[in-house]
C-alpha atoms as a PDB file:
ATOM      1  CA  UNK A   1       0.000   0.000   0.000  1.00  0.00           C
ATOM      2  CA  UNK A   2       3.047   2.447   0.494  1.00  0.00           C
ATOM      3  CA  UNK A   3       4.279   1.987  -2.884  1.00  0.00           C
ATOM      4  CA  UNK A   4       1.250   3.407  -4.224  1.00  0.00           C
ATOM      5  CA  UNK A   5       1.586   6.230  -1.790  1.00  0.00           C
ATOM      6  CA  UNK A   6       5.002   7.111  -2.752  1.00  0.00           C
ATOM      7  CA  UNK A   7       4.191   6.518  -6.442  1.00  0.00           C
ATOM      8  CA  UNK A   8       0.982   9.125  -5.727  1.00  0.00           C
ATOM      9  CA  UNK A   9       3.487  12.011  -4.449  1.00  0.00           C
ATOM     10  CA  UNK A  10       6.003  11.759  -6.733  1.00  0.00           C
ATOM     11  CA  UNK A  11       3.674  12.501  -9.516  1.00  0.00           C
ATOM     12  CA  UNK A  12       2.593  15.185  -7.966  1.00  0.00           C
ATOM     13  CA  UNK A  13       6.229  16.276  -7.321  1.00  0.00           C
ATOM     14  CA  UNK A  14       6.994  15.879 -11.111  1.00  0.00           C
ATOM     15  CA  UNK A  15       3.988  17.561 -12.255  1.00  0.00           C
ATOM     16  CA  UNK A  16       3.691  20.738  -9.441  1.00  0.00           C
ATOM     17  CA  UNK A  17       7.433  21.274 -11.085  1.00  0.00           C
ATOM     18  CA  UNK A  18       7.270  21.099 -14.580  1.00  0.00           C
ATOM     19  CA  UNK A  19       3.643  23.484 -14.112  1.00  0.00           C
ATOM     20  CA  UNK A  20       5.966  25.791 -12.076  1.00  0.00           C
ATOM     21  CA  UNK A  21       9.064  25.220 -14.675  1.00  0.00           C
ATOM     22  CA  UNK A  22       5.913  26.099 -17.644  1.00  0.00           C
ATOM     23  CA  UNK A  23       3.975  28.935 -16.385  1.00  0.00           C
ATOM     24  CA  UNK A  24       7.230  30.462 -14.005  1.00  0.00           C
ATOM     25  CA  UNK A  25       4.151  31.016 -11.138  1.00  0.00           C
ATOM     26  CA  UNK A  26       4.507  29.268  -8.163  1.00  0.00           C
ATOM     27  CA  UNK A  27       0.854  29.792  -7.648  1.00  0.00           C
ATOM     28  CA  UNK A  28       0.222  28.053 -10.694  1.00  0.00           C
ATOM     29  CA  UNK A  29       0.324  24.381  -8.164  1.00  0.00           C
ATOM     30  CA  UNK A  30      -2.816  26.017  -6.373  1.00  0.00           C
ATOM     31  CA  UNK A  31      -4.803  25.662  -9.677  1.00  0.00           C
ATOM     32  CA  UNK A  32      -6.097  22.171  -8.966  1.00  0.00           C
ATOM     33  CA  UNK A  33      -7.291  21.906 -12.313  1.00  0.00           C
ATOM     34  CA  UNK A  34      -4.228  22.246 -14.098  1.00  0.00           C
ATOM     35  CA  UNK A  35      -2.057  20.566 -12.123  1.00  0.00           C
ATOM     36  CA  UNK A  36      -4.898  17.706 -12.719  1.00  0.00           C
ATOM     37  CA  UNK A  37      -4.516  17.840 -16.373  1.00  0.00           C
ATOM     38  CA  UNK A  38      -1.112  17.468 -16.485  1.00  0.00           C
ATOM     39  CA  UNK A  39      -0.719  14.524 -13.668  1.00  0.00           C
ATOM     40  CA  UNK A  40      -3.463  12.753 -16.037  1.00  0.00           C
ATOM     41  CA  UNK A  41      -0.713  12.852 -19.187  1.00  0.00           C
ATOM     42  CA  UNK A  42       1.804  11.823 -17.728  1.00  0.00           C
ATOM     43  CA  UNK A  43       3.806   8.714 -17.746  1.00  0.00           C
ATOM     44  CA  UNK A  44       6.612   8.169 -15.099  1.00  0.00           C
ATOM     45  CA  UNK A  45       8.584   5.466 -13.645  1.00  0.00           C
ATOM     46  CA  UNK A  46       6.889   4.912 -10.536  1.00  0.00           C
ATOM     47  CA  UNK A  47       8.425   2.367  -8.154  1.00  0.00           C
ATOM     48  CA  UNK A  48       8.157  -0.911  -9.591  1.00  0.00           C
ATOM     49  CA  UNK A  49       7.930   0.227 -12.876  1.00  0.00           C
ATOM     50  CA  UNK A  50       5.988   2.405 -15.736  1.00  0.00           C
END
């Protein structure tokens, strides 16, 4: 169950920085909405695997 945790916050790491890294707002991760969009396209190597 903790993989799936960890897996869970480090999309979210990856995605609150490249939205920060695209828009240069730091605000921009408050938008829940567009952080949402971009965790949903994304592909990452999560813990055991992609």
């Amino acid at each position: 169950a903790y993989i799936n945790l960890y897996d869970a916050f480090k999309l979210y790491a990856i995605a609150a920085r490249r939205l920060i890294h695209e828009t240069g707002k730091i605000e921009s991760v408050m938008d829940g909405k567009m952080l949402w969009s971009r965790m949903r396209r994304m592909i990452f190597p999560g813990f055991i695997g992609f």
